[in-house]
Each structure stands twice: as C-alpha cells, then as structure tokens.
Protein backbone atom coordinates (compact mmCIF):
# COMPACT_ATOMS: atom_id res chain seq x y z
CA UNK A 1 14.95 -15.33 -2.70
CA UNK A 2 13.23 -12.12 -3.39
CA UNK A 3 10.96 -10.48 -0.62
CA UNK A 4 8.98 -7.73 -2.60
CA UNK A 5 5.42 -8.47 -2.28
CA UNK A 6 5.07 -7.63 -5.90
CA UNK A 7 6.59 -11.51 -6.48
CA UNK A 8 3.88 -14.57 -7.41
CA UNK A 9 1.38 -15.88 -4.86
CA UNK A 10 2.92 -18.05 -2.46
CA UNK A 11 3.25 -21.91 -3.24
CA UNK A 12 1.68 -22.01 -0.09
CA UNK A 13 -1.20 -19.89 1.15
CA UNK A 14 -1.59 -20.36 5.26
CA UNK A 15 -4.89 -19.34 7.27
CA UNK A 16 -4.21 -16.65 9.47
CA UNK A 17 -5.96 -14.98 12.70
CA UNK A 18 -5.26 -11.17 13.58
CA UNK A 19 -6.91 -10.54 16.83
CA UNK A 20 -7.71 -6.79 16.96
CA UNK A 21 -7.97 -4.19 13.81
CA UNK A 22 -6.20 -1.16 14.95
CA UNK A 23 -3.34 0.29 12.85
CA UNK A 24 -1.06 -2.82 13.51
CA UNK A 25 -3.73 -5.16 12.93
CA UNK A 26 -5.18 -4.00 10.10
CA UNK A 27 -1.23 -3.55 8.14
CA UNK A 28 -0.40 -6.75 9.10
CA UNK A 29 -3.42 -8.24 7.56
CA UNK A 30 -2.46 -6.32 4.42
CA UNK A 31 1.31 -7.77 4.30
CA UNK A 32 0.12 -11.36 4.95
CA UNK A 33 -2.52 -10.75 2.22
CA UNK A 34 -0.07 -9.67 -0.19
CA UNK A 35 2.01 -12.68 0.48
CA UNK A 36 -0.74 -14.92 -0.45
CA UNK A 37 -2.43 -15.96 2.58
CA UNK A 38 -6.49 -16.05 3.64
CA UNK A 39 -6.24 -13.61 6.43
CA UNK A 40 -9.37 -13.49 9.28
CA UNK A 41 -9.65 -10.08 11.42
CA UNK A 42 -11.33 -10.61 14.71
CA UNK A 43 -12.20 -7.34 16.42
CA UNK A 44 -14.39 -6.48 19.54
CA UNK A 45 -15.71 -3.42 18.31
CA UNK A 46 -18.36 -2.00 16.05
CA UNK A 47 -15.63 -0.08 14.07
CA UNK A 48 -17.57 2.40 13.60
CA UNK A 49 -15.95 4.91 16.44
CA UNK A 50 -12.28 5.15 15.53
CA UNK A 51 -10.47 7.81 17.86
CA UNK A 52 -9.46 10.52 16.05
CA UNK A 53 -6.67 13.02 16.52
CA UNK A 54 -3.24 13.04 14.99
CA UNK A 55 -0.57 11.04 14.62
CA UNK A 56 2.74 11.36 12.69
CA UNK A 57 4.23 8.60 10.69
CA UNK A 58 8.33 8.48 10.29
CA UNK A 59 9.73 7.94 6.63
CA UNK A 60 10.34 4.35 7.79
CA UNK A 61 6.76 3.35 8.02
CA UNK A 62 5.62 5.92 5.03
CA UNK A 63 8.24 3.22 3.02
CA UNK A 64 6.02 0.05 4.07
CA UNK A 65 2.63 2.25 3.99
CA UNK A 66 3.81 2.87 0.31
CA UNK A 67 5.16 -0.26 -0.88
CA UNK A 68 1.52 -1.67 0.80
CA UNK A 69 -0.33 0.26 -1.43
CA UNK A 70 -1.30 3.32 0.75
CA UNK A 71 -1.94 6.27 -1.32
CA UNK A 72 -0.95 9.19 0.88
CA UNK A 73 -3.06 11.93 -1.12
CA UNK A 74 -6.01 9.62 -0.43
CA UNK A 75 -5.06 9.31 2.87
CA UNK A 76 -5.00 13.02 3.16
CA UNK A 77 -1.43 12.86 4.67
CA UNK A 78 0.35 15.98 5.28
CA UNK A 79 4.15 16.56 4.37
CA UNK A 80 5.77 17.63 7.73
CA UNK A 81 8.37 19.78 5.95
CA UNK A 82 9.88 21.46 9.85
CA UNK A 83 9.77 22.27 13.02
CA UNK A 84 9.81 25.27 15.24
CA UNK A 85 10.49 25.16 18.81
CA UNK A 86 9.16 28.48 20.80
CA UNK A 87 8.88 30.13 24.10
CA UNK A 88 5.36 29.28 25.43
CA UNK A 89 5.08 32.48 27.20
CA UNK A 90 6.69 35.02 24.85
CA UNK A 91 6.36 32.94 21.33
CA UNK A 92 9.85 33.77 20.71
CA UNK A 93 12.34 31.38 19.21
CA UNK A 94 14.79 29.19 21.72
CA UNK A 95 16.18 27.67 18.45
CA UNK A 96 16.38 28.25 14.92
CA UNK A 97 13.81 26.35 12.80
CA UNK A 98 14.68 22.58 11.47
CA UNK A 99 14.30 22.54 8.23
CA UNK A 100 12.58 18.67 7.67
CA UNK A 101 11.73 19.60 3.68
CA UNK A 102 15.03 17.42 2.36
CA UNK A 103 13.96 14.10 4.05
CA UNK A 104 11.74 12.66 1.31
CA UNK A 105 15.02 12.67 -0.53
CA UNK A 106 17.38 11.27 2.01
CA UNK A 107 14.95 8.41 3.43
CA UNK A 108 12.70 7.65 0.33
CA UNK A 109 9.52 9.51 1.82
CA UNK A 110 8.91 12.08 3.79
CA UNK A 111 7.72 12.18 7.23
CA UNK A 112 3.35 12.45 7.32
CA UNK A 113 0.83 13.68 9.60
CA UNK A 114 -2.23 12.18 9.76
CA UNK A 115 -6.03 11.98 10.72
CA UNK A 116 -5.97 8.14 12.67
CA UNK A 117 -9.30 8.17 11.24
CA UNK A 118 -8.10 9.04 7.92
CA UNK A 119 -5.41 6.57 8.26
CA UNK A 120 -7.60 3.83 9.35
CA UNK A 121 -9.93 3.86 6.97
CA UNK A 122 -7.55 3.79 4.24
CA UNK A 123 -6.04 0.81 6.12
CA UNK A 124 -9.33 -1.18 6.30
CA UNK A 125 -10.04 -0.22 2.85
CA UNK A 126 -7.05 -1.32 1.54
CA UNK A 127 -7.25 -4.91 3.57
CA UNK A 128 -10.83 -5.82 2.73
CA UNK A 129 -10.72 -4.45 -1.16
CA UNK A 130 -10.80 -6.72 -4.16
CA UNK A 131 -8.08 -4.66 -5.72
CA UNK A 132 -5.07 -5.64 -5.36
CA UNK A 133 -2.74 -9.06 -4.26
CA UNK A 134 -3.74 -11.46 -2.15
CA UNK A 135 -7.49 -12.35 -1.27
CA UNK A 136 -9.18 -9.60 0.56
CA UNK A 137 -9.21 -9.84 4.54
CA UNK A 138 -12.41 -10.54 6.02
CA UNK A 139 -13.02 -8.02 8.79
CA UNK A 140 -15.31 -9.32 11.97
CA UNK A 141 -16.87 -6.75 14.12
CA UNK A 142 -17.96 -7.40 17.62
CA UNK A 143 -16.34 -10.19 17.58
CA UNK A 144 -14.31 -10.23 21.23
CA UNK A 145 -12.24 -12.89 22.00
CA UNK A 146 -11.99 -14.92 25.31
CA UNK A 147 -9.43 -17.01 25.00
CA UNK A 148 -6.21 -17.85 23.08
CA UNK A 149 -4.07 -20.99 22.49
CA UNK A 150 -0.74 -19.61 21.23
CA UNK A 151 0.20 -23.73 20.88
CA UNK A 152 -2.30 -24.24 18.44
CA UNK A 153 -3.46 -21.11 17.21
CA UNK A 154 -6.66 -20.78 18.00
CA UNK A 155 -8.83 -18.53 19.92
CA UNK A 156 -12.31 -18.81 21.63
CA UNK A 157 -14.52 -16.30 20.77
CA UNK A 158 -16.97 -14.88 23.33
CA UNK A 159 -19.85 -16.69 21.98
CA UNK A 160 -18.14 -19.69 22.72
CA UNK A 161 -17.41 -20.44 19.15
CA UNK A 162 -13.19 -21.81 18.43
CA UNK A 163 -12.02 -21.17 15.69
CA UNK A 164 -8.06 -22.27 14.28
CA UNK A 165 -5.96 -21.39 11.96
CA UNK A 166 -2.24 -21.68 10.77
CA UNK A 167 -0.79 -18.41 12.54
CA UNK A 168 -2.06 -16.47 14.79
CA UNK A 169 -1.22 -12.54 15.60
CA UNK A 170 -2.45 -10.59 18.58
CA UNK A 171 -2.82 -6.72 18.08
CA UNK A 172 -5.27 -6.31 20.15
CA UNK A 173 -3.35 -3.18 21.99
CA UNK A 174 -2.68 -1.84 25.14
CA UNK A 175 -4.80 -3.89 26.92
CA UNK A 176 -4.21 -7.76 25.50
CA UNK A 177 -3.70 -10.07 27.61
CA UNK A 178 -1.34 -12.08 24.92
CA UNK A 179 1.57 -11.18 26.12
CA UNK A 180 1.18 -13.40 29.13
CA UNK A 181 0.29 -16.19 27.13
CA UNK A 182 4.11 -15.79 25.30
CA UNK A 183 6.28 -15.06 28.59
CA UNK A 184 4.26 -16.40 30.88
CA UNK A 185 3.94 -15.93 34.57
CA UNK A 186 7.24 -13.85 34.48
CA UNK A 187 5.49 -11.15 31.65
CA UNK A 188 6.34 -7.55 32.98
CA UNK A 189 3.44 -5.92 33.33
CA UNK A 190 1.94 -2.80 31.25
CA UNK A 191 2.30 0.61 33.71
CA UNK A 192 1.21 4.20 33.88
CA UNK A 193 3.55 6.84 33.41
CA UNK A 194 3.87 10.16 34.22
CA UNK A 195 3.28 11.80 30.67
CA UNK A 196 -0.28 13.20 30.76
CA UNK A 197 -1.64 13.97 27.28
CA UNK A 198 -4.64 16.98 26.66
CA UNK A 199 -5.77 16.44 22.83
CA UNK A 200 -7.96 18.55 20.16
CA UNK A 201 -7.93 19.78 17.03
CA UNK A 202 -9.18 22.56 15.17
CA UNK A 203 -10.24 23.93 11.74
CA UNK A 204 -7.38 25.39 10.36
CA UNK A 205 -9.80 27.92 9.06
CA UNK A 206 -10.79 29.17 12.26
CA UNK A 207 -7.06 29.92 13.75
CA UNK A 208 -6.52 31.79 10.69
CA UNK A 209 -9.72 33.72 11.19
CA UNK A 210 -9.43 35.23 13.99
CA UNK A 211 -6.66 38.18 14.34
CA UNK A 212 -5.91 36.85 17.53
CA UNK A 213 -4.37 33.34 16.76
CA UNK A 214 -3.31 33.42 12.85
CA UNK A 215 0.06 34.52 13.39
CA UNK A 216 0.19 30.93 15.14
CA UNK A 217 0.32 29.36 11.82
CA UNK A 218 2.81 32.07 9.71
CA UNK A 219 5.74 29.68 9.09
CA UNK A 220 3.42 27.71 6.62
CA UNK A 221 2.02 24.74 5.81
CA UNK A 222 3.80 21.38 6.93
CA UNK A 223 5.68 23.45 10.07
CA UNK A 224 5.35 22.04 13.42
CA UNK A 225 5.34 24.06 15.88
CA UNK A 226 6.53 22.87 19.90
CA UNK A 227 5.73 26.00 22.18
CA UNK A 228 7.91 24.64 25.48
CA UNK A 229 7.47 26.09 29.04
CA UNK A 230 10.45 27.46 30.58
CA UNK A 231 11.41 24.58 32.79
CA UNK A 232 10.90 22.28 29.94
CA UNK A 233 8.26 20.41 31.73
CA UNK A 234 4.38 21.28 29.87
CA UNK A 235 4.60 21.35 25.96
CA UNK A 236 1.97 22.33 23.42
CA UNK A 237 2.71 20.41 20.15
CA UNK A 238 1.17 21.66 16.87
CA UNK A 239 0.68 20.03 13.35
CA UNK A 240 -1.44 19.95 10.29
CA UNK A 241 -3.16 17.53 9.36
CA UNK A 242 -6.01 16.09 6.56
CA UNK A 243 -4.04 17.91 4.56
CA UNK A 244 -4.05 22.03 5.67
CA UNK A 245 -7.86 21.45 6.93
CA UNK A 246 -7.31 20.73 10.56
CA UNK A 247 -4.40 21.67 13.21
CA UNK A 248 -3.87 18.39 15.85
CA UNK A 249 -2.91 19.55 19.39
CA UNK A 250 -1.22 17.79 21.93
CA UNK A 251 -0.52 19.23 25.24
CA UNK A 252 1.56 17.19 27.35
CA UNK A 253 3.02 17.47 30.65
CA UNK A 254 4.84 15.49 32.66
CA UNK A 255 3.86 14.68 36.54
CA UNK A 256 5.02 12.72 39.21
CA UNK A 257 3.39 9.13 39.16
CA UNK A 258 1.68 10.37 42.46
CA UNK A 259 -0.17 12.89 40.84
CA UNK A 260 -0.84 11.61 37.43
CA UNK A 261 -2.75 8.89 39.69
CA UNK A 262 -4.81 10.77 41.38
CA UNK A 263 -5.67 13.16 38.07
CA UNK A 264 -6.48 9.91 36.25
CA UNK A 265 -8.86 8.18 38.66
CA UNK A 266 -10.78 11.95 39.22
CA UNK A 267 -10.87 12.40 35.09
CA UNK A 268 -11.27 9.17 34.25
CA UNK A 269 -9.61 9.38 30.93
CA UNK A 270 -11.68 12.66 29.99
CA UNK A 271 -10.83 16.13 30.85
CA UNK A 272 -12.49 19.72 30.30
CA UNK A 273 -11.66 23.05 28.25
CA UNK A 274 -11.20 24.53 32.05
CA UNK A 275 -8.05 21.66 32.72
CA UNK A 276 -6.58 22.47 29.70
CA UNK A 277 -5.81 25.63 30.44
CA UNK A 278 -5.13 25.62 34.10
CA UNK A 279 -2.36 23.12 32.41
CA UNK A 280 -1.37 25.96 30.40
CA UNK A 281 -0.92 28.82 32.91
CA UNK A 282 1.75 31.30 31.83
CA UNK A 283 1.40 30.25 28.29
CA UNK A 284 1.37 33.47 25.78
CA UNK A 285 -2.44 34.80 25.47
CA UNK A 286 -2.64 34.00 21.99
CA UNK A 287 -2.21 30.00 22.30
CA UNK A 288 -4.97 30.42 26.03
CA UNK A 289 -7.49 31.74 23.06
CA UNK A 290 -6.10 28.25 21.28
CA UNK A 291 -7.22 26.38 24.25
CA UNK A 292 -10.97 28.57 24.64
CA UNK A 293 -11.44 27.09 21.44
CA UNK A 294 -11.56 23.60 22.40
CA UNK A 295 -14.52 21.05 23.01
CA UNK A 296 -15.88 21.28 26.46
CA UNK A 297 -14.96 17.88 26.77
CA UNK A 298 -11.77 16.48 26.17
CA UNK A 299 -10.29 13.24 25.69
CA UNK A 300 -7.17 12.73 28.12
CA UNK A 301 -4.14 10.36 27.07
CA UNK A 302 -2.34 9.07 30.16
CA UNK A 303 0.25 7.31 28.33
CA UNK A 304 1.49 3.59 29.37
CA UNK A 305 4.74 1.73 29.36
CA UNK A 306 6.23 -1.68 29.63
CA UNK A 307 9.82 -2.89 30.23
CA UNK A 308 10.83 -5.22 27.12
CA UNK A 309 9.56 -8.24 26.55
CA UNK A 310 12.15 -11.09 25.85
CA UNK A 311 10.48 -12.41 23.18
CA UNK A 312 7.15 -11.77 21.17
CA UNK A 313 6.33 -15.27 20.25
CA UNK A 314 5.68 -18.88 21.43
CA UNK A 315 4.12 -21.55 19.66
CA UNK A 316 2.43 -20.17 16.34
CA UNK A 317 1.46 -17.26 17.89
CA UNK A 318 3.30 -13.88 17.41
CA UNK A 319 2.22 -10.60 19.43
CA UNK A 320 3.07 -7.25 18.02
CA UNK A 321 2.18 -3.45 18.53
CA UNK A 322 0.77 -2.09 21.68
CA UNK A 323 -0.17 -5.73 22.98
CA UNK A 324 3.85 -6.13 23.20
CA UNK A 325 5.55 -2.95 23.14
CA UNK A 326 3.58 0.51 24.56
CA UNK A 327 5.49 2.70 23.55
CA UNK A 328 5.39 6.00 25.01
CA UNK A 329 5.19 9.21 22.23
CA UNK A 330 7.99 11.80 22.82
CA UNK A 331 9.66 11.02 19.46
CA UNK A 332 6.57 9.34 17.45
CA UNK A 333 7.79 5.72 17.10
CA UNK A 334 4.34 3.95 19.04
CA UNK A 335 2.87 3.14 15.49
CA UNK A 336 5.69 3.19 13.29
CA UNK A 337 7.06 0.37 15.36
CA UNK A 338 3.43 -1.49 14.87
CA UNK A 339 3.72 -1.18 11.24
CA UNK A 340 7.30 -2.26 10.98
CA UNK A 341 6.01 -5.81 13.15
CA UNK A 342 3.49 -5.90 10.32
CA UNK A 343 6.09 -5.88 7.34
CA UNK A 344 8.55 -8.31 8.96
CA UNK A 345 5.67 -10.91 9.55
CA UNK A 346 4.80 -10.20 5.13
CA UNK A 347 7.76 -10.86 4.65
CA UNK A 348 8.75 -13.40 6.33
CA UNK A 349 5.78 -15.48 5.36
CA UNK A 350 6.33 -14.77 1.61
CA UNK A 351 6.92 -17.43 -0.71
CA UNK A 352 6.40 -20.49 1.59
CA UNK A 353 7.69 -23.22 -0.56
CA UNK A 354 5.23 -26.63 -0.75
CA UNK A 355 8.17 -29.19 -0.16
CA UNK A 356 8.15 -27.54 3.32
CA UNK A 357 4.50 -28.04 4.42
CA UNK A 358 3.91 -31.28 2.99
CA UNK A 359 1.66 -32.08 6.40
CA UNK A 360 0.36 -30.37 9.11
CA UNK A 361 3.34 -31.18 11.46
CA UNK A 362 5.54 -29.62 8.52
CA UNK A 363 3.29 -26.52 8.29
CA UNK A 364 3.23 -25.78 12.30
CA UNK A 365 7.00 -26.28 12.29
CA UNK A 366 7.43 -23.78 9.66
CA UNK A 367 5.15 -21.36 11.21
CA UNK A 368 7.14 -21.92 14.54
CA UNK A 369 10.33 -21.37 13.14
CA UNK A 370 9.28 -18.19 11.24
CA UNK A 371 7.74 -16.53 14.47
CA UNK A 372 10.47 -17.43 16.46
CA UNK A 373 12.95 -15.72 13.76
CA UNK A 374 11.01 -12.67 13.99
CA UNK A 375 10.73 -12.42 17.61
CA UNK A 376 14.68 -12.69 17.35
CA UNK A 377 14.40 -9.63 14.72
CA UNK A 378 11.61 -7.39 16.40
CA UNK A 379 12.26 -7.99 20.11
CA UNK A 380 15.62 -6.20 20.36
CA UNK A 381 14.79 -3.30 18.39
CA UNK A 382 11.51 -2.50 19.52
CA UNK A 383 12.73 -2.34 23.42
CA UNK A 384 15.62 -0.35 22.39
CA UNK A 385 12.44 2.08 20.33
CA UNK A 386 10.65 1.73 23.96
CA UNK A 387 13.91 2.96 25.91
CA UNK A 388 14.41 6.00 23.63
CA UNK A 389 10.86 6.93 23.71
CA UNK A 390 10.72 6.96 27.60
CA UNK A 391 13.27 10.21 27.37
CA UNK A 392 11.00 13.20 26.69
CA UNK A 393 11.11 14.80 23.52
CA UNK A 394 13.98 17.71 25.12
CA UNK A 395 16.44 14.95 26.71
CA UNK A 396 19.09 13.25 24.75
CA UNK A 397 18.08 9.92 25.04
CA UNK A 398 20.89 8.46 23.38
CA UNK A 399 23.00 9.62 25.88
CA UNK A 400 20.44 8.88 28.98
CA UNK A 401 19.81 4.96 27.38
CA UNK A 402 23.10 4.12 25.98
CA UNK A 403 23.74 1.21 28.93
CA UNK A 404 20.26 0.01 29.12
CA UNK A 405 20.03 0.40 25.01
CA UNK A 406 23.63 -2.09 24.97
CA UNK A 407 21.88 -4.74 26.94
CA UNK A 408 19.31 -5.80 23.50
CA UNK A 409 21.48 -4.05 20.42
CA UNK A 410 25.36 -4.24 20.33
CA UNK A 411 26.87 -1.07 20.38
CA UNK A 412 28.00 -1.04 16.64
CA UNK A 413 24.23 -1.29 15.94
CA UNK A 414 23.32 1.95 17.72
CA UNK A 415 23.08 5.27 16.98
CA UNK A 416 26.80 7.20 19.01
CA UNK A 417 24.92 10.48 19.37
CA UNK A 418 21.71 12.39 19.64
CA UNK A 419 22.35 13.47 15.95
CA UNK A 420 22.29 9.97 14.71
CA UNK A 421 19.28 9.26 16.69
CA UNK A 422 17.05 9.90 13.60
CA UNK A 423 18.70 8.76 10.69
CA UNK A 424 18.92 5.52 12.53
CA UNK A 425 15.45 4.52 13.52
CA UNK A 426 14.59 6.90 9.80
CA UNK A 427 16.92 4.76 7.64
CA UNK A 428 15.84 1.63 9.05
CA UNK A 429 14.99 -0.90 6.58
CA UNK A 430 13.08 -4.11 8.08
CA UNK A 431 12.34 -5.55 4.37
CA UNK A 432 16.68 -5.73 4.11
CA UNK A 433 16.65 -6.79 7.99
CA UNK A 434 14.50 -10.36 6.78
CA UNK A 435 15.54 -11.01 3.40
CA UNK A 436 19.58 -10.92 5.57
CA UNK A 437 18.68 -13.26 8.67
CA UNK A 438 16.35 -15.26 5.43
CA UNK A 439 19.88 -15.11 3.48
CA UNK A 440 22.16 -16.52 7.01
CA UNK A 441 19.68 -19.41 7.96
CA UNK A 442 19.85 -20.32 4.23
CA UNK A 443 23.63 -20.26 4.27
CA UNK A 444 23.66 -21.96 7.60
CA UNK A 445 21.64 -24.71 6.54
C-alpha cells in the first residue's frame, strides 16, 4: 500500500483536533489534510504576533516541507550552501570552511534558513487554502483549551464549550500540559538549561554599508558564519535569511544552571543591547559594532529540556513537537523533529480502509492502534535527537551519548562517529520508516 499523499482520498475521512498552530501544528494539519481528513486547529492566540527570528531547516524536513506543498522561493528560504567557523576575537579561521553547496544533491534538498514568520505563514496558508488535497483546515484563534481527554479525544475549551473528534494531537509547545495526560503521574518534567540565547537580526543592507562590518559577510551568500570564543564557551552564530535581505543572529552562551537562574528571573525572558555585549567582551570590534546595532530591547531564549518520554500516545491522543520533546538547538533538529511527527501521523492515517471502521468501536480501535504504532516509531528517535542536541554544537556528541543513545536505538541503528552524525539524522526518511512497520504488521497479521 502506497503512502504518497498524492494517492486518492481516503475511504475513510476521520475528524481530527490539533491543539496549538505553531510549526508542528500547523504541518501536521497539512499531512492529515492531504490524507483526506476534516482537520480542526484550536489555538490560544490571536495569530497575529508570530516570533520572528531564524531558524534553519535540515534536508530531512525540506523533503516533507516539499512533498507538502511548501514552495521554498515563496517561503523566501535561503540555500545554506557552508559554514565558517572563526576566532571571535581575531576573525581568523580555526578551521577551513565546510563546503554545504553538494547536499541538495546527496539528500534530495538542501539545507534552508528561514524567517519563522516567513515559514509560518506559508504553513497556515498552505493548511487553510482551497488549493490543493484534502479539505482546508479550519484555523481557531483565541481559542485556549482547558482540558483534554486523551480517552476520548476531546478537549474543553475555555469557554466551557467540548468539543470531540476522532484523533486528537497536542502541539501546543513547550508549555502543554499533554504530556502528563499520556505518562501520567510518572511524566519527567520540562527543565531549564544552561544554554542562554541573545537574538536579532539585521538588514543585510546595513552590515554591508558600513566599512566597518561588511567584510563580515565576504564569503557570500548562503555562508554561515560561527565566530567561537577561545574557551569554546560564548558563540555568535550568523545566517541569511528571507532570502539575502536579513542576517539572523544568535548569541549563545552557556552558564551554570545557578546563574542562568538568576539571569532569567532578573530579565525575565527580555534582555538589552547593553547585555549583549557585556556577553560579548573580547569579541573582535567589528562584530561589538554588530551588537550596537541591535534593538534596545531584546528577546532572550533560555532554552528548555526534557529527559525522553516513553511513549507519546495513550488513548486517541498523540503528543508531538515541543509538548513532547524540547529539544535544545546546538545542531538545529527542535523543528525538524516537529515536522517529521507531522509526516508520520499523514502517513500513517492515509488510506484508512472502510471495512475497518465499520462503527465507532472499529474507528477508535483503529485510531488507537495507529497512535500507538507511531509512538513506537517517533519515541525512540526523537530522545535519541534530544540526547545529541544536549552536546553543544563543538562536542562530539556521538561519542559523549553513545550509552545513553543505546538505551532507545540499537547500536546498528546509530550513527559510529561524529562524521556520520549528519548523514544520519540528514538521510532519514520517516515516509520509508511507516510504509516498513505498515509493511511488518501487514505481514504479521
């Protein structure tokens, strides 16, 4: 049985809830539209004030943005064709550059940069349009929900309103309370790290205006650019994006959990132009100027974590993205892993055959089943994605995780060495990983 959502509608078309329209949210709407089924966004915002900055996407999820229908040019995606790594305080090399250019043609796409506003608003675009498969996702604003029955898939809206349906996903990020509702008393709970994130961007325009910070951007468009203290510990991460118009910054640095506390309960999530660069004493004068450019106020990213979850479902409920996996961002796999939940939940609810929801009971059985098969799928491989990303972007994590990584993947599954690190998350294919556990149960049965 074919998985492509290219194939006919669905013999049967389910009613779906997605609690929360962030980037997971809104693709898994997409991939349960295009297999057929009447999809229902519930979101406790206006959606009108996305967060902006930057954010990359892997050649993994470019392949399921793609085969969703996302139109990277529309998108304003940038090709991230390589990366420099520099001396913060003398700009000079401490490796020669990677040359990224060749991985549209050894993983299908290449890796992107993008807007998250950009991004989401192609997203939510491409969910609620009439173009396209499946019947267009209806999008609810301000519409926060109190409570959840994973049994029976409902939720209870804050208005007091209940409303059910046939599945229901939570993607309501960082700070859902679904998780708890899947695992239970015993749920690990979501924690602060010590990774401290200062974001901005900037008109590309402007850097290359002024004599003192163009020669920041002469290795060209697409080039990233990771200007690294000397004891490895503050980093000032560069990249285009919305095409060449705008430069995203990141400045992160990593601080004992004793510390980042107290810095987040005095900044309260915000920080100042005079922070940033205390951050970045001993940095070269030319990337300071960088830092005088930026907004008087800042937004600040103390980033979270969560030890795996031993499942993601219960019931006919599935949880996916932040809600079940923070994941923190030293190799960019926080919304690549959202969007891969997304595509394993299209496709495993494509082409629901009739004989198997003659009734109700058959339908929730089905649904039950189907969550529980990708909970089996995602769980492993998103805590192993979790244990990577808690390494910072200079240690080997394969190396530092290889005994906690064996405890969710065998070891034949797993990448041997640093250098195999990114052709193995990059080559992943979760459309092949289905339609194979799809292909054993059939066998099986």
């Amino acid at each position: 049985m074919g998985l492509q959502h290219s194939l006919a509608m669905p013999s049967k078309q389910l009613s779906v809830i997605v609690v929360g329209a962030g980037i997971g949210g809104l693709t898994t709407a997409i991939a349960l539209r295009r297999a057929g089924h009447k999809v229902t966004i519930y979101e406790k915002s206006s959606l009108s004030h996305e967060i902006g900055q930057g954010i990359t996407i892997s050649p993994h999820g470019g392949r399921i943005l793609q085969r969703l229908g996302m139109d990277f040019q529309k998108a304003r995606m940038t090709d991230y064709m390589g990366t420099n790594i520099v001396d913060a305080a003398t700009l000079e090399p401490k490796a020669p550059m990677l040359d990224q250019s060749g991985w549209g043609r050894q993983f299908g796409v290449r890796m992107k940069t993008a807007y998250r506003i950009d991004l989401h608003a192609n997203l939510l675009e491409l969910a609620r349009s009439d173009k396209g498969e499946g019947p267009p996702v209806k999008v609810l604003a301000r519409a926060g929900v109190l409570e959840i029955d994973a049994d029976n898939a409902s939720i209870t809206l804050e208005n007091g309103e209940t409303i059910k349906a046939d599945i229901l996903i939570a993607a309501d990020g960082v700070r859902s309370k679904a998780a708890k509702h899947i695992v239970g008393n015993d749920c690990p709970e979501v924690q602060s790290s010590g990774t401290i994130v200062y974001r901005f961007t900037l008109p590309t325009e402007r850097l290359l205006n002024d004599p003192e910070t163009a020669h920041l951007l002469s290795a060209g468009a697409g080039i990233t650019t990771f200007n690294v203290s000397p004891k490895g510990d503050r980093w000032l991460v560069r990249y285009y994006c919305r095409g060449t118009e705008l430069q995203n910054f990141a400045m992160y640095t990593l601080r004992t959990h004793e510390d980042a506390d107290r810095q987040e309960h005095d900044l309260r999530f915000k920080t100042d132009r005079a922070s940033l660069r205390r951050e970045m004493e001993g940095f070269h004068p030319s990337l300071l100027k960088v830092a005088s450019m930026a907004s008087d106020v800042l937004p600040l990213w103390r980033c979270t974590t969560r030890e795996p979850l031993p499942r993601m479902s219960r019931g006919r409920m599935a949880v996916i993205g932040d809600a079940a996996h923070p994941v923190m961002p030293h190799i960019g796999l926080g919304a690549v892993s959202a969007i891969e939940d997304a595509a394993a939940l299209g496709a495993l609810f494509t082409n629901i055959p009739a004989s198997a929801t003659d009734t109700d009971t058959d339908t929730a059985t089905l649904v039950q089943h189907r969550l529980a098969l990708f909970s089996r799928l995602r769980a492993p491989r998103v805590a192993v994605y979790k244990l990577y990303s808690d390494c910072p972007f200079f240690i080997h994590a394969v190396q530092a995780q290889r005994h906690a990584a064996e405890r969710y993947m065998a070891p034949r599954d797993l990448p041997q060495t640093q250098a195999e690190l990114r052709p193995w998350y990059m080559g992943y294919d979760v459309y092949e990983d289905v339609k194979r556990a799809l292909g054993e149960e059939l066998l099986a049965a």
